[in-house]
C-alpha atoms as a PDB file:
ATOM      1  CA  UNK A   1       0.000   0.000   0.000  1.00  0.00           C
ATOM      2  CA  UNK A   2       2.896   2.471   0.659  1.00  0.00           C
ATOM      3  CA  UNK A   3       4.184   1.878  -3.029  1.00  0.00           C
ATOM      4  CA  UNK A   4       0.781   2.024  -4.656  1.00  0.00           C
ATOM      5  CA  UNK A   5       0.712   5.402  -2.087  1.00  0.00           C
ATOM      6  CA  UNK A   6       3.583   7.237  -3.248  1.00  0.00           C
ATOM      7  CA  UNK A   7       3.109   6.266  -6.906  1.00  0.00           C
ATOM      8  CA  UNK A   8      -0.469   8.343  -6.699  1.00  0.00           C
ATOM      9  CA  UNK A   9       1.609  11.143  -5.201  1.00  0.00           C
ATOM     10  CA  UNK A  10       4.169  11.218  -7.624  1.00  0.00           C
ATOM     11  CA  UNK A  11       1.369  10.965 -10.232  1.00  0.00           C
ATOM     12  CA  UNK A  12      -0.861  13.948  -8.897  1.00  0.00           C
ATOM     13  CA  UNK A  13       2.175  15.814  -8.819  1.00  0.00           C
ATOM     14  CA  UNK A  14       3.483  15.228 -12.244  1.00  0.00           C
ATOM     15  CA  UNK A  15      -0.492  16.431 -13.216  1.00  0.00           C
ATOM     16  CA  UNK A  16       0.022  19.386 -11.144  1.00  0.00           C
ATOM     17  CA  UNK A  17       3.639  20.444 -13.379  1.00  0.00           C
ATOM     18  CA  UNK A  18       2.067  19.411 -16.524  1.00  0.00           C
ATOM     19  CA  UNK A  19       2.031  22.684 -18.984  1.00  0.00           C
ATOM     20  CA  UNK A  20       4.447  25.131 -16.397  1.00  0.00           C
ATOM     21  CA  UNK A  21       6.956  26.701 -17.404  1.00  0.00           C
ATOM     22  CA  UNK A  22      10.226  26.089 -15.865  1.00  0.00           C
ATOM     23  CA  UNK A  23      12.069  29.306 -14.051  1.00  0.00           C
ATOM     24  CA  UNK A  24      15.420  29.858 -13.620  1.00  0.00           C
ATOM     25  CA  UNK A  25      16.663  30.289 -10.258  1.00  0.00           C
ATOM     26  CA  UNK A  26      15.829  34.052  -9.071  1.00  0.00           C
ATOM     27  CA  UNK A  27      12.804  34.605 -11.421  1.00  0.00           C
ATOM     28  CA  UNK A  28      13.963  36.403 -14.641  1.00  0.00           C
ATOM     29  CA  UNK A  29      16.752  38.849 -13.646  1.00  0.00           C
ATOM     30  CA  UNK A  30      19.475  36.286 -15.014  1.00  0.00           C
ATOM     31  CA  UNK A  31      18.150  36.161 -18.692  1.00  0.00           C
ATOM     32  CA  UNK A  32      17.544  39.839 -18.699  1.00  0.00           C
ATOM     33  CA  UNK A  33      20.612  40.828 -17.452  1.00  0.00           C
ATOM     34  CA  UNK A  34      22.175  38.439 -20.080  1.00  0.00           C
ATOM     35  CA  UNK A  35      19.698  39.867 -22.655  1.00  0.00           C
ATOM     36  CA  UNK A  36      21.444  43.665 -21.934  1.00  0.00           C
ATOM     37  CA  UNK A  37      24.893  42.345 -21.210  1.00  0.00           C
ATOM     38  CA  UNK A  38      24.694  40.841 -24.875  1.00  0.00           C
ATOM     39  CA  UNK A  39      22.675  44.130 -26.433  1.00  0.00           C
ATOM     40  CA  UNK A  40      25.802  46.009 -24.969  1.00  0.00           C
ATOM     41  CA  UNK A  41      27.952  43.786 -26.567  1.00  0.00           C
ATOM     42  CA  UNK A  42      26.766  44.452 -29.929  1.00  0.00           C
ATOM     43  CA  UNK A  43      26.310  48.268 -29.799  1.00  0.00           C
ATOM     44  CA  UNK A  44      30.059  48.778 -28.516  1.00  0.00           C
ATOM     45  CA  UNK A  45      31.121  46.442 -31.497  1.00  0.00           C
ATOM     46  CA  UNK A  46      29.620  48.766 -34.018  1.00  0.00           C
ATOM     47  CA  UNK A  47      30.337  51.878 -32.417  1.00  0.00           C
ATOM     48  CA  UNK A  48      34.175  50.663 -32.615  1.00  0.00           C
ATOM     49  CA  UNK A  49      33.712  50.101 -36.260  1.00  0.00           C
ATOM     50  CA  UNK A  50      32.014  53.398 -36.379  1.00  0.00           C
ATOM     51  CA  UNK A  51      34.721  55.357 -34.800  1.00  0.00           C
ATOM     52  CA  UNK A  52      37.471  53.551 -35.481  1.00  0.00           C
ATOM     53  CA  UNK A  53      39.831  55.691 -37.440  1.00  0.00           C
ATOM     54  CA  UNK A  54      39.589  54.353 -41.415  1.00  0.00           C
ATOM     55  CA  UNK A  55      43.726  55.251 -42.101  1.00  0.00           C
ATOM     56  CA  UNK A  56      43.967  51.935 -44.833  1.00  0.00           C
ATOM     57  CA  UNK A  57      41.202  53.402 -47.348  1.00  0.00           C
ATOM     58  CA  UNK A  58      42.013  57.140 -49.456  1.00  0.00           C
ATOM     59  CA  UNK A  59      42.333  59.415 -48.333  1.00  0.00           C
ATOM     60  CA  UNK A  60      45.122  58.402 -46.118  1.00  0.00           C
ATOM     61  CA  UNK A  61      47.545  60.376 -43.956  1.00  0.00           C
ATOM     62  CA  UNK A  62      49.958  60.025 -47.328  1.00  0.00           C
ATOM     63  CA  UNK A  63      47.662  62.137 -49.398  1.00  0.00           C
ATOM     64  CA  UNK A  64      47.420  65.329 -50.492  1.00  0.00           C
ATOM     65  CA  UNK A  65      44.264  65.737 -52.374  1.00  0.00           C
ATOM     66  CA  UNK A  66      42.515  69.293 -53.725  1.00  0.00           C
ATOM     67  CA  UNK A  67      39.249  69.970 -54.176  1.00  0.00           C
ATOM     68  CA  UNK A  68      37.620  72.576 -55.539  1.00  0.00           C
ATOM     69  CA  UNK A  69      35.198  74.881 -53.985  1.00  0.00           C
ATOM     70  CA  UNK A  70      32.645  77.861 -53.898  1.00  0.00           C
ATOM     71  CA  UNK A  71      29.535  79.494 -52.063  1.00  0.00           C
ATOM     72  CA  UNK A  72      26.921  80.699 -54.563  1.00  0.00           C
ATOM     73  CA  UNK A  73      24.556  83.132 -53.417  1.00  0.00           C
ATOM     74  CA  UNK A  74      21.103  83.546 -55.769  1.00  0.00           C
ATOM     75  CA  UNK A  75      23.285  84.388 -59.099  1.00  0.00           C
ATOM     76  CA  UNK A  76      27.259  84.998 -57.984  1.00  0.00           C
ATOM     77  CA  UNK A  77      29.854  83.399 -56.376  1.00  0.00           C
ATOM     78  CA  UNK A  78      30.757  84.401 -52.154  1.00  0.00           C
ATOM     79  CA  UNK A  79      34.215  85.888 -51.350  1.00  0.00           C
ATOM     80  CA  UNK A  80      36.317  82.321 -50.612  1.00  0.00           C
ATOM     81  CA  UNK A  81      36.794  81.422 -46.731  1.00  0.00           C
ATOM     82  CA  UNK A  82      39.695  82.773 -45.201  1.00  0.00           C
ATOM     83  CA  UNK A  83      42.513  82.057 -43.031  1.00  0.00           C
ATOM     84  CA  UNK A  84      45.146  79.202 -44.288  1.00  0.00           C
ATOM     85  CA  UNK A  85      44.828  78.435 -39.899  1.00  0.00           C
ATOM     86  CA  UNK A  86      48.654  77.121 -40.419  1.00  0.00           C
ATOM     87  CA  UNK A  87      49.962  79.867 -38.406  1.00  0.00           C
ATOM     88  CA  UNK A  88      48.667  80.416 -35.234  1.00  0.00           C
ATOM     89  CA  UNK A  89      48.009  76.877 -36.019  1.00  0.00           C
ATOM     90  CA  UNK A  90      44.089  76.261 -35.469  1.00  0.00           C
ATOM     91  CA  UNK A  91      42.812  73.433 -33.013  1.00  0.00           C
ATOM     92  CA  UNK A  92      40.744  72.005 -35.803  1.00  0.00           C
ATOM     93  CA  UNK A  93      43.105  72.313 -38.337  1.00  0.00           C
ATOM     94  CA  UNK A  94      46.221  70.158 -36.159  1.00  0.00           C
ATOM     95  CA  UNK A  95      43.181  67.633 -35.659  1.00  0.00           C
ATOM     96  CA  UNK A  96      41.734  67.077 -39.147  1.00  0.00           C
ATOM     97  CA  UNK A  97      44.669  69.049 -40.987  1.00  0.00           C
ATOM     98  CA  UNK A  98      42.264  70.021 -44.163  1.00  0.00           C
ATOM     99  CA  UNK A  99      42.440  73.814 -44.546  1.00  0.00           C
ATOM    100  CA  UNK A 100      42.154  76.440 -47.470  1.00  0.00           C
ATOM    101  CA  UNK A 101      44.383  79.246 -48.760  1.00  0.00           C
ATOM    102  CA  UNK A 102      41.936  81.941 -49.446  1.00  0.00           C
ATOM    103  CA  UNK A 103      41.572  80.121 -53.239  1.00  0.00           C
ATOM    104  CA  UNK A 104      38.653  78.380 -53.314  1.00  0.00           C
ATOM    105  CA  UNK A 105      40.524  75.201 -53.136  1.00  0.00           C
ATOM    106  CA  UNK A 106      40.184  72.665 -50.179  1.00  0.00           C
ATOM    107  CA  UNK A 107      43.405  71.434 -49.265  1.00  0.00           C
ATOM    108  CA  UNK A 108      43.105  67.615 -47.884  1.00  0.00           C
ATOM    109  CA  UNK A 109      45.992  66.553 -46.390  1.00  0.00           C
ATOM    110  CA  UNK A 110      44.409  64.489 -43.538  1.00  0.00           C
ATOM    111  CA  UNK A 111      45.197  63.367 -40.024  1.00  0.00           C
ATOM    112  CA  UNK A 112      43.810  60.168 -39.100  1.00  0.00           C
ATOM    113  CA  UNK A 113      40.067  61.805 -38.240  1.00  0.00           C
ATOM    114  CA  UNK A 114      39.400  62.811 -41.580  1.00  0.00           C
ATOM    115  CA  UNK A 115      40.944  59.898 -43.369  1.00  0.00           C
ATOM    116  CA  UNK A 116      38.886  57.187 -45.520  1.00  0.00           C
ATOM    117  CA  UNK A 117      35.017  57.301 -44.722  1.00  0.00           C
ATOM    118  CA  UNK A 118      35.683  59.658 -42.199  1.00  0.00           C
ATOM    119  CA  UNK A 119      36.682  62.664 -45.239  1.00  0.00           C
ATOM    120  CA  UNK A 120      33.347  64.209 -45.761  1.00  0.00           C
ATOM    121  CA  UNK A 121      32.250  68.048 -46.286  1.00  0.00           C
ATOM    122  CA  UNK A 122      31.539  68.183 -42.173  1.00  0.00           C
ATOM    123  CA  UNK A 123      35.072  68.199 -41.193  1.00  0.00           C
ATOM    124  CA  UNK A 124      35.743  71.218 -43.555  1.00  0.00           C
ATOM    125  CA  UNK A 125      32.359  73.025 -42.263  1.00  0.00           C
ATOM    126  CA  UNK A 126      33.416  72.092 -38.610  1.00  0.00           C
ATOM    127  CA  UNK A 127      37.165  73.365 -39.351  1.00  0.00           C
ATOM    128  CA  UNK A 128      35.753  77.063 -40.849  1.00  0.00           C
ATOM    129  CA  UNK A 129      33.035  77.377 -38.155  1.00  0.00           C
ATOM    130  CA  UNK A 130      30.960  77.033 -41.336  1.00  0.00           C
ATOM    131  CA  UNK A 131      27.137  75.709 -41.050  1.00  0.00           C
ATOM    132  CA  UNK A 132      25.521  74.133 -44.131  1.00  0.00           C
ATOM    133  CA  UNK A 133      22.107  72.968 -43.508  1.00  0.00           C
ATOM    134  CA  UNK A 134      18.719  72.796 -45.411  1.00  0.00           C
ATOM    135  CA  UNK A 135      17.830  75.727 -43.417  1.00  0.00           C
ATOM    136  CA  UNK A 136      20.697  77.844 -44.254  1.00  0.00           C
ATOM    137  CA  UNK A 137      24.013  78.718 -44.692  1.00  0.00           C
ATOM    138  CA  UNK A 138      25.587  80.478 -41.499  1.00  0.00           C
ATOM    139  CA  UNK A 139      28.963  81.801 -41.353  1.00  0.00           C
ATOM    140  CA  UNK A 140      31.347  82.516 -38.611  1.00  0.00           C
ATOM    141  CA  UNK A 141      31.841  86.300 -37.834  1.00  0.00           C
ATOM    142  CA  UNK A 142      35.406  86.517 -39.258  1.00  0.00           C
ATOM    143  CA  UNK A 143      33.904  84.937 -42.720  1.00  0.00           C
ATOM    144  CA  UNK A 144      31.742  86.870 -45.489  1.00  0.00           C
ATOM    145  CA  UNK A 145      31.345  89.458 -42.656  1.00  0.00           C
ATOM    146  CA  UNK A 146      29.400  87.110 -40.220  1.00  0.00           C
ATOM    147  CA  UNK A 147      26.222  87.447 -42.563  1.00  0.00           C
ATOM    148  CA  UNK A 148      23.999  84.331 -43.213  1.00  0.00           C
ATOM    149  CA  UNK A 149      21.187  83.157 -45.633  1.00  0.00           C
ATOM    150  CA  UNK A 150      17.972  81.660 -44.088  1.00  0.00           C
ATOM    151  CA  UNK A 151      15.735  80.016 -46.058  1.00  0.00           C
ATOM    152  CA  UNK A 152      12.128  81.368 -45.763  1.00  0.00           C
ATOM    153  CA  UNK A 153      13.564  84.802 -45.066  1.00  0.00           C
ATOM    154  CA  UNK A 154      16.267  85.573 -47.526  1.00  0.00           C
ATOM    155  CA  UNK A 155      14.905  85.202 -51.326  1.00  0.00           C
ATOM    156  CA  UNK A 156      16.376  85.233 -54.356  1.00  0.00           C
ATOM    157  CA  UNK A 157      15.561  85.525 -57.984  1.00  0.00           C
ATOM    158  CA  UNK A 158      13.522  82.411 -60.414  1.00  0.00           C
ATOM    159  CA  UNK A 159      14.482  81.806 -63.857  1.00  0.00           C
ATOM    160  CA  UNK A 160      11.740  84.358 -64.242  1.00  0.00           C
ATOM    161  CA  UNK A 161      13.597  87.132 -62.617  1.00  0.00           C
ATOM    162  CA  UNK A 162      10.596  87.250 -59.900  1.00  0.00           C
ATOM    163  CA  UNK A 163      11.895  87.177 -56.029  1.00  0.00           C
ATOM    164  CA  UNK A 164      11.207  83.525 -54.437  1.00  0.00           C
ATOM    165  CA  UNK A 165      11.873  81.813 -51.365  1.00  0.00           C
ATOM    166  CA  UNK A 166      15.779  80.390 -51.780  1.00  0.00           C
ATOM    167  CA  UNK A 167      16.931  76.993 -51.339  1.00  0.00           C
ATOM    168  CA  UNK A 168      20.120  75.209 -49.935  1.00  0.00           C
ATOM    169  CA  UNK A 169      21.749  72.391 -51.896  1.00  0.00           C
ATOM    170  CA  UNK A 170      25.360  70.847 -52.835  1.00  0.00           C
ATOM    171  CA  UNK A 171      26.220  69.811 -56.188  1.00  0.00           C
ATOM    172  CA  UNK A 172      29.557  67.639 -56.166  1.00  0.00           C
ATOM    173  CA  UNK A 173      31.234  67.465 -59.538  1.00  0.00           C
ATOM    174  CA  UNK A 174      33.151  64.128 -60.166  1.00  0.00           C
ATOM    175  CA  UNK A 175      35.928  66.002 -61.606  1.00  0.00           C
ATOM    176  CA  UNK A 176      37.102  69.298 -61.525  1.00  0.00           C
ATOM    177  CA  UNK A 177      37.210  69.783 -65.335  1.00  0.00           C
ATOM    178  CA  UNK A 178      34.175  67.966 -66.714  1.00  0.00           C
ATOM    179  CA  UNK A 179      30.568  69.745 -65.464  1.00  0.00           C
ATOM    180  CA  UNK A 180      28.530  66.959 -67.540  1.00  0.00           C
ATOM    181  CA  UNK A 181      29.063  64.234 -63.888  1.00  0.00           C
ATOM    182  CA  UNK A 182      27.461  65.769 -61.150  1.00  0.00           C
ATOM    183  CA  UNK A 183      25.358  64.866 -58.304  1.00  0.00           C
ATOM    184  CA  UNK A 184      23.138  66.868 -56.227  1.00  0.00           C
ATOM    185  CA  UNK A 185      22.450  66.670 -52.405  1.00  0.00           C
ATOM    186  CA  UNK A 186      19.221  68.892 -50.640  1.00  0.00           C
ATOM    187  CA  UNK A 187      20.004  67.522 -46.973  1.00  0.00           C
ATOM    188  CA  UNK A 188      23.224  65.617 -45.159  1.00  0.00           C
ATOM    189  CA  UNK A 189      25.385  67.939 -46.251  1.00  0.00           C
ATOM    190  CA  UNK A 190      27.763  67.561 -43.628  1.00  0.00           C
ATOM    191  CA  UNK A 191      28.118  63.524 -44.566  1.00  0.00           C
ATOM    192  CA  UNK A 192      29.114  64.425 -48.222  1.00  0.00           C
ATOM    193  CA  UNK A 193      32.153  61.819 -49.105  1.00  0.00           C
ATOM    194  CA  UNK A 194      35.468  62.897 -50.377  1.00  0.00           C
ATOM    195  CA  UNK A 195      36.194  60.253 -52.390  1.00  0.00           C
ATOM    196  CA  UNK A 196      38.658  61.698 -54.593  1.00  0.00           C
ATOM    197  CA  UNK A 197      41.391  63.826 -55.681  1.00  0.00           C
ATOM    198  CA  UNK A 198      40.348  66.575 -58.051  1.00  0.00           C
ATOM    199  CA  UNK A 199      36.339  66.984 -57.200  1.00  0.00           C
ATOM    200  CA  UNK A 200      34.594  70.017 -57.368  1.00  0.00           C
ATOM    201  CA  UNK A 201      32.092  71.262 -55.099  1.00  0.00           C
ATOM    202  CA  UNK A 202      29.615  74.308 -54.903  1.00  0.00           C
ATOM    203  CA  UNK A 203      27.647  75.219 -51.947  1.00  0.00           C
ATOM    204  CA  UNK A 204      24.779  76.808 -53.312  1.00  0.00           C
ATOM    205  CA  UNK A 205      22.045  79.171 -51.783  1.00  0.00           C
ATOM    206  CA  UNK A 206      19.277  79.588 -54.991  1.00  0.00           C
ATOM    207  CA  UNK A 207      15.868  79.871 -55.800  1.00  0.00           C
ATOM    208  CA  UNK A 208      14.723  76.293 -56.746  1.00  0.00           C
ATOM    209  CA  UNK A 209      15.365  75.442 -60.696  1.00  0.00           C
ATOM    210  CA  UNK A 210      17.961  77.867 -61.115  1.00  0.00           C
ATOM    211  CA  UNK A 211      21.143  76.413 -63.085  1.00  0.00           C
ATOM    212  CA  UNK A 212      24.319  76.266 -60.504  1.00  0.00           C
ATOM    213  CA  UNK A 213      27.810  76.682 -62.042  1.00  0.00           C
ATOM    214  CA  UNK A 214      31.133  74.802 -61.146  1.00  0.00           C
ATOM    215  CA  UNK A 215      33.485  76.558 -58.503  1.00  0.00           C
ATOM    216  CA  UNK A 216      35.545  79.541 -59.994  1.00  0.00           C
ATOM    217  CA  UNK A 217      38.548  78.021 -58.214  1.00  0.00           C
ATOM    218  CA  UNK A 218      37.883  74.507 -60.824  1.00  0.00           C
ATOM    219  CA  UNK A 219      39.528  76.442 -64.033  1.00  0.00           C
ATOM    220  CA  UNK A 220      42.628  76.544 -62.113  1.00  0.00           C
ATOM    221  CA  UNK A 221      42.121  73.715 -59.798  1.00  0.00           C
ATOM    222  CA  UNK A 222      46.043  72.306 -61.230  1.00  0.00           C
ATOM    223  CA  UNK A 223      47.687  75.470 -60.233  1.00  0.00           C
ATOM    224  CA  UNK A 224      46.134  76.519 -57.246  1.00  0.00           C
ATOM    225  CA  UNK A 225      46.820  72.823 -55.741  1.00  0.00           C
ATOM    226  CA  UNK A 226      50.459  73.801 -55.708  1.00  0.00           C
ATOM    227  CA  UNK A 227      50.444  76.418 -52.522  1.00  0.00           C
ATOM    228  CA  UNK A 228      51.357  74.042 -50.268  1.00  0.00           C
ATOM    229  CA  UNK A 229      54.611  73.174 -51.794  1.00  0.00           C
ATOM    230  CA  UNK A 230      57.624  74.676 -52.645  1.00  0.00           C
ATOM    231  CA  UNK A 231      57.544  73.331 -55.814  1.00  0.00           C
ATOM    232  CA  UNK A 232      54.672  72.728 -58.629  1.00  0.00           C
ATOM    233  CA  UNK A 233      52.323  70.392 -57.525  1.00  0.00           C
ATOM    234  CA  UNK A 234      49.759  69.560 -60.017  1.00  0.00           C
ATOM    235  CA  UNK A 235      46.028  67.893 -60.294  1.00  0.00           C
ATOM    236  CA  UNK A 236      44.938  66.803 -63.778  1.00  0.00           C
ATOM    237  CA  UNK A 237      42.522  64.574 -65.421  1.00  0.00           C
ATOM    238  CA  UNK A 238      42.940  61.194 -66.912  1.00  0.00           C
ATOM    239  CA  UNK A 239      44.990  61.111 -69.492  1.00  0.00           C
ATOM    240  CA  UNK A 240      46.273  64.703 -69.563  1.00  0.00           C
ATOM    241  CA  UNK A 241      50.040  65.724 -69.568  1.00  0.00           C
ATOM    242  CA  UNK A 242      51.667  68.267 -67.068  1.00  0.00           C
ATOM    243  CA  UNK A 243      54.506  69.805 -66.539  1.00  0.00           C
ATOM    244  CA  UNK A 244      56.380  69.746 -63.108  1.00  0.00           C
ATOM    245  CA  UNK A 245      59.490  71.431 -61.468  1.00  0.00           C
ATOM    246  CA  UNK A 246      62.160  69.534 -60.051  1.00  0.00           C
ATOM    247  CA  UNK A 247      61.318  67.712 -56.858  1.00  0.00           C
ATOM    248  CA  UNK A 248      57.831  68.458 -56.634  1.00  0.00           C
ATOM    249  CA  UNK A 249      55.100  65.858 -56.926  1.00  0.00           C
ATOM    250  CA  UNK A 250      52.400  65.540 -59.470  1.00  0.00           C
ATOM    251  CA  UNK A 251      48.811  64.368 -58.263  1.00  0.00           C
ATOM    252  CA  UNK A 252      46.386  62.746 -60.871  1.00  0.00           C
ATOM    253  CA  UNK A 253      42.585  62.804 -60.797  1.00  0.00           C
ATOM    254  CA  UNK A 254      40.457  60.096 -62.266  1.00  0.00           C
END
């Protein structure tokens, strides 16, 4: 009778259990703090590849690329940004070292932060104090005497010739000399790739429809590429000849 007994126990018990769900120890803080623990995990991993400075893929700290640029305003080009911010030697310019020369020409010699995917349009805007957004251009005091261009506020001229509420976009030119390849951006300005030596970029401020031109600076893109050596440093596209001093370097687009 005590077998027979215990086997009814064990019986209604097993009953009891059937369809439960079994619980680890402690309820569920284990699994959830494994759940976060992993979740952790996996957003440090891609913030490393995020941040992780890109020094294999162009540009690399061995370049020296130029690019050409301008800031058109309804139907002419701005004044170019000034200050080369080699000497004092600017904060931003030691960190990304991409500066100007008062040309019109963006001078990319990079430091490890502006290097591969990380050489986009933002680290020049952040290195002038320049802001390019769909809402407007804004410029630093010391640059095109501190005045800026809001969209919804300051118009410009239509085809038509009839005042109209401007517009900010970006049109990159795949190479300096050749205004048929172009593409054009209306937001993320800032996140703009550098892909190349020899581009051409204008940062335009226009009433919507209206025809933007290349940077003045891209006629001369080969010759104004050579301030930063002592010597004649030239860009040119595929295929072209140049003609270089002795002991300077020649840089080819394409």
């Amino acid at each position: 009778m005590a077998n027979g007994s215990s086997a009814q126990k064990v019986a209604r018990l097993a009953r009891k259990g059937k369809g439960k769900k079994v619980r680890f120890q402690g309820g569920t803080l284990f699994p959830t703090v494994m759940a976060v623990v992993i979740a952790v995990g996996i957003g440090l991993i891609a913030y490393a590849r995020t941040e992780a400075p890109d020094t294999d893929t162009p540009p690399t700290t061995n370049d020296h690329w130029h690019v050409s640029y301008g800031i058109y305003k309804c139907d002419a080009f701005l004044p170019n940004l000034v200050g080369n911010l080699e000497s004092p030697p600017d904060p931003n310019y030691i960190k990304y070292g991409v500066h100007s020369h008062d040309d019109g020409v963006i001078h990319w010699h990079p430091q490890a932060l502006a290097t591969g995917r990380r050489a986009k349009m933002g680290v020049f805007f952040d290195t002038y104090q320049l802001k390019v957004t769909s809402d407007g251009i804004e410029f630093p005091e010391d640059q095109n005497a501190g005045v800026d261009y809001k969209v919804g506020t300051d118009k410009c001229k239509n085809k038509d010739g009839k005042e109209v509420d401007a517009q900010v976009k970006v049109i990159v030119f795949d190479q300096y000399d050749d205004a048929t390849k172009s593409q054009t951006y209306i937001t993320g300005f800032e996140d703009i790739r550098v892909k190349k030596d020899g581009m051409a970029v204008t940062i335009a401020y226009v009433a919507p429809g209206v025809d933007v031109p290349m940077p003045e600076s891209a006629s001369n893109l080969p010759e104004l590429g050579a301030a930063d050596s002592g010597g004649v440093t030239t860009t040119t596209a595929a295929g072209a000849t140049s003609t270089t001093a002795a002991g300077a370097t020649t840089t080819t687009g394409g």
